[in-house]
Protein backbone atom coordinates (compact mmCIF):
# COMPACT_ATOMS: atom_id res chain seq x y z
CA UNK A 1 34.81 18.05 0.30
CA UNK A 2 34.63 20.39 -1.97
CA UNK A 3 33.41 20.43 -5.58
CA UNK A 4 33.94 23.08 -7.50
CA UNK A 5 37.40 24.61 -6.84
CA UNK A 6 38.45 26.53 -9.33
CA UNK A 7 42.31 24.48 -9.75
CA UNK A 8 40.61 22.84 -12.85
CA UNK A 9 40.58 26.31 -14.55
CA UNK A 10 43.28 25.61 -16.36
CA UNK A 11 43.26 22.49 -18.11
CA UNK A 12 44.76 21.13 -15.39
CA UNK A 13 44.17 18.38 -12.20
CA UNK A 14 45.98 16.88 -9.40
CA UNK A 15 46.74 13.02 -9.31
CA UNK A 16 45.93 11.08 -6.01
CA UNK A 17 49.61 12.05 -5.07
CA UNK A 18 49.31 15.62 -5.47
CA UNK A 19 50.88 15.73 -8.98
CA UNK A 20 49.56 18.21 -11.65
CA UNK A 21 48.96 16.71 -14.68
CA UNK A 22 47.23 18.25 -17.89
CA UNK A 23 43.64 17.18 -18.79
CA UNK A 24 44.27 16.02 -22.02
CA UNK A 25 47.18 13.32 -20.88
CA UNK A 26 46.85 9.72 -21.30
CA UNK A 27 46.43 8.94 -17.98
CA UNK A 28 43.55 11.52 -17.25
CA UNK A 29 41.79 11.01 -20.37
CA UNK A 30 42.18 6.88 -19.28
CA UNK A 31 40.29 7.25 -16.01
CA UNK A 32 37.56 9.73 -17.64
CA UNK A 33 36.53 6.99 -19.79
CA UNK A 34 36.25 4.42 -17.58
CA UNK A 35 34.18 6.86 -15.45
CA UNK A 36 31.90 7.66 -18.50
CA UNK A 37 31.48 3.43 -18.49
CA UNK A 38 30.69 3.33 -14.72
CA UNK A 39 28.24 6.13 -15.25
CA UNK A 40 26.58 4.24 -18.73
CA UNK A 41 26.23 1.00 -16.16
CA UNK A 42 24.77 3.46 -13.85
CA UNK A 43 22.48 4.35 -16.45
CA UNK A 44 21.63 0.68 -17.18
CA UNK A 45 20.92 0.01 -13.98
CA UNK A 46 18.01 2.42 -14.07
CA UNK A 47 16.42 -0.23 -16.38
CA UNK A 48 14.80 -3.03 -16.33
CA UNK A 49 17.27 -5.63 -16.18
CA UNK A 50 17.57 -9.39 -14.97
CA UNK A 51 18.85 -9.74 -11.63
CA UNK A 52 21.56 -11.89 -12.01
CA UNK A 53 22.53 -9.38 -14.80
CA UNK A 54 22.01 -6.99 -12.18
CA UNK A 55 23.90 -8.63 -9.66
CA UNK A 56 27.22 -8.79 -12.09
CA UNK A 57 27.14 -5.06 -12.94
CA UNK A 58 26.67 -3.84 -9.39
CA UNK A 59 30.08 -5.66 -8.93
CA UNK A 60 31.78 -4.47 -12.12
CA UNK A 61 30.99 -0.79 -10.93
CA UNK A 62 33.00 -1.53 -7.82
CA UNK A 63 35.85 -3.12 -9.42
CA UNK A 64 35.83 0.33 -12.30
CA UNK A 65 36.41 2.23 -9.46
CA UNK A 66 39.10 -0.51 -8.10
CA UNK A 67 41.15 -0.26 -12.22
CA UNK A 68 40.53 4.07 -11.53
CA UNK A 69 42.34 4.09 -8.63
CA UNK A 70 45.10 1.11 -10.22
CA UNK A 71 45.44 4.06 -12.98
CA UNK A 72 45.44 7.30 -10.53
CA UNK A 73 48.22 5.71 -7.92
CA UNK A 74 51.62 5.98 -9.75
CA UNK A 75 53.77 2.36 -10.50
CA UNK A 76 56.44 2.96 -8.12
CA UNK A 77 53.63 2.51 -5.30
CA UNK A 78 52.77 -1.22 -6.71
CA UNK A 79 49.25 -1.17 -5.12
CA UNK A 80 47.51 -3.12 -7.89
CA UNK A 81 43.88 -3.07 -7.20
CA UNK A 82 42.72 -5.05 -10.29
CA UNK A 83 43.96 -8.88 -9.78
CA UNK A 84 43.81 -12.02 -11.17
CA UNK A 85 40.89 -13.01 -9.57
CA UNK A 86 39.12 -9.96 -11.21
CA UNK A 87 39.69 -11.63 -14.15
CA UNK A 88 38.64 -15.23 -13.64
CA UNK A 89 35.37 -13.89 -12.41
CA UNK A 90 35.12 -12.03 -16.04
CA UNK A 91 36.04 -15.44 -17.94
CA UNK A 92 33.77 -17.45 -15.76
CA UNK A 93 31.02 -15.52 -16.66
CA UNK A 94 31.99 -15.24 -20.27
CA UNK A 95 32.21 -19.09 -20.40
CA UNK A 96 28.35 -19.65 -18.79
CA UNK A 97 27.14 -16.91 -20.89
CA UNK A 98 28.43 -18.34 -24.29
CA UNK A 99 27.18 -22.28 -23.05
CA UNK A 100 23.86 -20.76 -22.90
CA UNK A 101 23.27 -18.29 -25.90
CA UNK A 102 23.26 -19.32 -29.32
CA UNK A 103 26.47 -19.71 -31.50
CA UNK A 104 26.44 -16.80 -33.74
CA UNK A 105 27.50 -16.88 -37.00
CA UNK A 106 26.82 -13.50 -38.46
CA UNK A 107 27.08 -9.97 -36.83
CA UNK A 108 24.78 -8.78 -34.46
CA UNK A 109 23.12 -5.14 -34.89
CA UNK A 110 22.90 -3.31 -31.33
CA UNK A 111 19.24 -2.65 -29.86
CA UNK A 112 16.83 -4.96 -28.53
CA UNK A 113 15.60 -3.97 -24.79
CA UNK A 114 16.51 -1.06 -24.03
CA UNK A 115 18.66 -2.82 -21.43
CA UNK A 116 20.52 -4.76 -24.20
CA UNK A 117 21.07 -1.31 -26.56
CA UNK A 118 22.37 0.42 -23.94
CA UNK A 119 24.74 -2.53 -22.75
CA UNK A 120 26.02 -2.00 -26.28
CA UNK A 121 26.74 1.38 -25.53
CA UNK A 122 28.45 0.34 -22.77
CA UNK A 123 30.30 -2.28 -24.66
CA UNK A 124 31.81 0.32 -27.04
CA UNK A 125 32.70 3.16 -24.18
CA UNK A 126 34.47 -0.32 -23.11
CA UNK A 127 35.84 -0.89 -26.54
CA UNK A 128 37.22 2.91 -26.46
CA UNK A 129 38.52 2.68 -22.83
CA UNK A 130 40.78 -0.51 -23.86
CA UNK A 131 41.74 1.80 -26.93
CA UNK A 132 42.78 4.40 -24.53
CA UNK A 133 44.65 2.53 -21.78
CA UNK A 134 46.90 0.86 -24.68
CA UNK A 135 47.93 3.93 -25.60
CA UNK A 136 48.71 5.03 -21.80
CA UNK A 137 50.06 2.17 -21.29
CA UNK A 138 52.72 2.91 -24.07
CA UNK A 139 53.68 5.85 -22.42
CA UNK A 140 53.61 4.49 -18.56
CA UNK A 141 53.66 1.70 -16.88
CA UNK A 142 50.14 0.87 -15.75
CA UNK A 143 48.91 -2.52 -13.69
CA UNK A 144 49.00 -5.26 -16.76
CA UNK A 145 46.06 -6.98 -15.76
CA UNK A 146 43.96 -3.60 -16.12
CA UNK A 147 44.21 -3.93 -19.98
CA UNK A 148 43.31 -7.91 -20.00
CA UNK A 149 40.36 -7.02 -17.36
CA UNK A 150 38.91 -4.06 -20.23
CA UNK A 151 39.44 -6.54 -22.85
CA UNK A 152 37.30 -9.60 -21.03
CA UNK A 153 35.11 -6.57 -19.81
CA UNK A 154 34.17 -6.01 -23.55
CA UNK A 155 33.20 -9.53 -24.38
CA UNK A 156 31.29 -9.58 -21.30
CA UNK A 157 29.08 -6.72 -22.26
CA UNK A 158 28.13 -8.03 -25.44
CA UNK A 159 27.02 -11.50 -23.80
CA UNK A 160 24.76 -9.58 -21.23
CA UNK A 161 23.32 -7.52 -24.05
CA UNK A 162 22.74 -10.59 -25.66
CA UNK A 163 21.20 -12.31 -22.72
CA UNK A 164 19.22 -9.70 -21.74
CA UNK A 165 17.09 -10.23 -25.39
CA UNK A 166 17.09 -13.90 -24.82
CA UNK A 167 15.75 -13.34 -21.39
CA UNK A 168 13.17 -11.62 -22.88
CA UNK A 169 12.39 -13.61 -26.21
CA UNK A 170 13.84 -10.60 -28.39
CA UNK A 171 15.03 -12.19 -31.54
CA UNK A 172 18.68 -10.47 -32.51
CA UNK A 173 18.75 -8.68 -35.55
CA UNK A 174 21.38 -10.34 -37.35
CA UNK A 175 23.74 -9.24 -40.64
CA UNK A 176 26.37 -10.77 -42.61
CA UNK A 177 28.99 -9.14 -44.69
CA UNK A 178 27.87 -10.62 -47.88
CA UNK A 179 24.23 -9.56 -47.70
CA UNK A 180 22.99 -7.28 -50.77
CA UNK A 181 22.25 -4.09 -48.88
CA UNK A 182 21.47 -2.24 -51.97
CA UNK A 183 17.67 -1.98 -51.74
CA UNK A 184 18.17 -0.07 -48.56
CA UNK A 185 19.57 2.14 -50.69
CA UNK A 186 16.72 3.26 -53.14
């Protein structure tokens, strides 16, 4: 294979089916942010991080690349990579996470480990992804369960960041919206 080609040039790139397609359309700009959220788990992964939370991101990368090639194989084809059972294993893990954290009842500020910030960068590269495939998905028909996958995807990431401080007795930094914030102000 080669890399660097020079057909890119342009502003352009070729679907899986051979179809040019501009760089900047929805569909293009959809799978380049779910790549840039396979590469920030990457990048967590290079941390230290608990295994189980380890474990469930090692799978998540696989099924990113499943919803990439769900968005790069046109609907007429019906090969829907992303399934129901993609899902479940999203909500399941959602549903542990939240019987064994805290209930919160005021807004959490990012950072902690350095496993837990950056799983809140990865939980807003999620939070933009979703953003972007709604928007594709206005304009084409895309596999529905890929936008109900990004959406459980997002919750998920903020439980593991959150799980990842409790697993390592970091106490969340917590604000509500009717805190005086003036004397950060002076």
């Amino acid at each position: 294979m080669v890399i660097s080609t020079g057909k890119g040039d342009t502003g352009e790139t070729t679907n899986s089916i051979g179809d040019k397609k501009d760089k900047c359309c929805t569909s293009i700009t959809s799978i380049g942010v779910i790549d840039e959220l396979n590469s920030q788990l990457g990048v967590i992964l290079t941390l230290e991080v608990n295994k189980k939370t380890r474990d469930i991101l090692d799978k998540i990368q696989h099924e990113l690349f499943k919803l990439g090639a769900d968005l790069s194989t046109p609907p007429f084809t019906k090969q829907n990579r992303i399934s129901v059972e993609d899902i479940d294993f999203l909500k399941n893990l959602i549903t542990a996470l939240e019987e064994k954290l805290p209930k919160l009842t005021k807004f959490v500020l990012p950072g902690g480990a350095p496993s837990a910030a950056e799983l809140h960068v990865a939980r807003t590269i999620c939070r933009r992804a979703e953003t972007q495939l709604v928007q594709h998905s206005q304009e084409k028909e895309v596999n529905p369960r890929i936008l109900t996958y990004i959406n459980k995807l997002s919750d998920l990431l903020f439980l593991l960041a959150l799980w990842e401080n409790k697993q390592l007795n970091i106490k969340e930094k917590l604000v509500g919206l009717d805190e005086d914030l003036t004397p950060f102000l002076d």
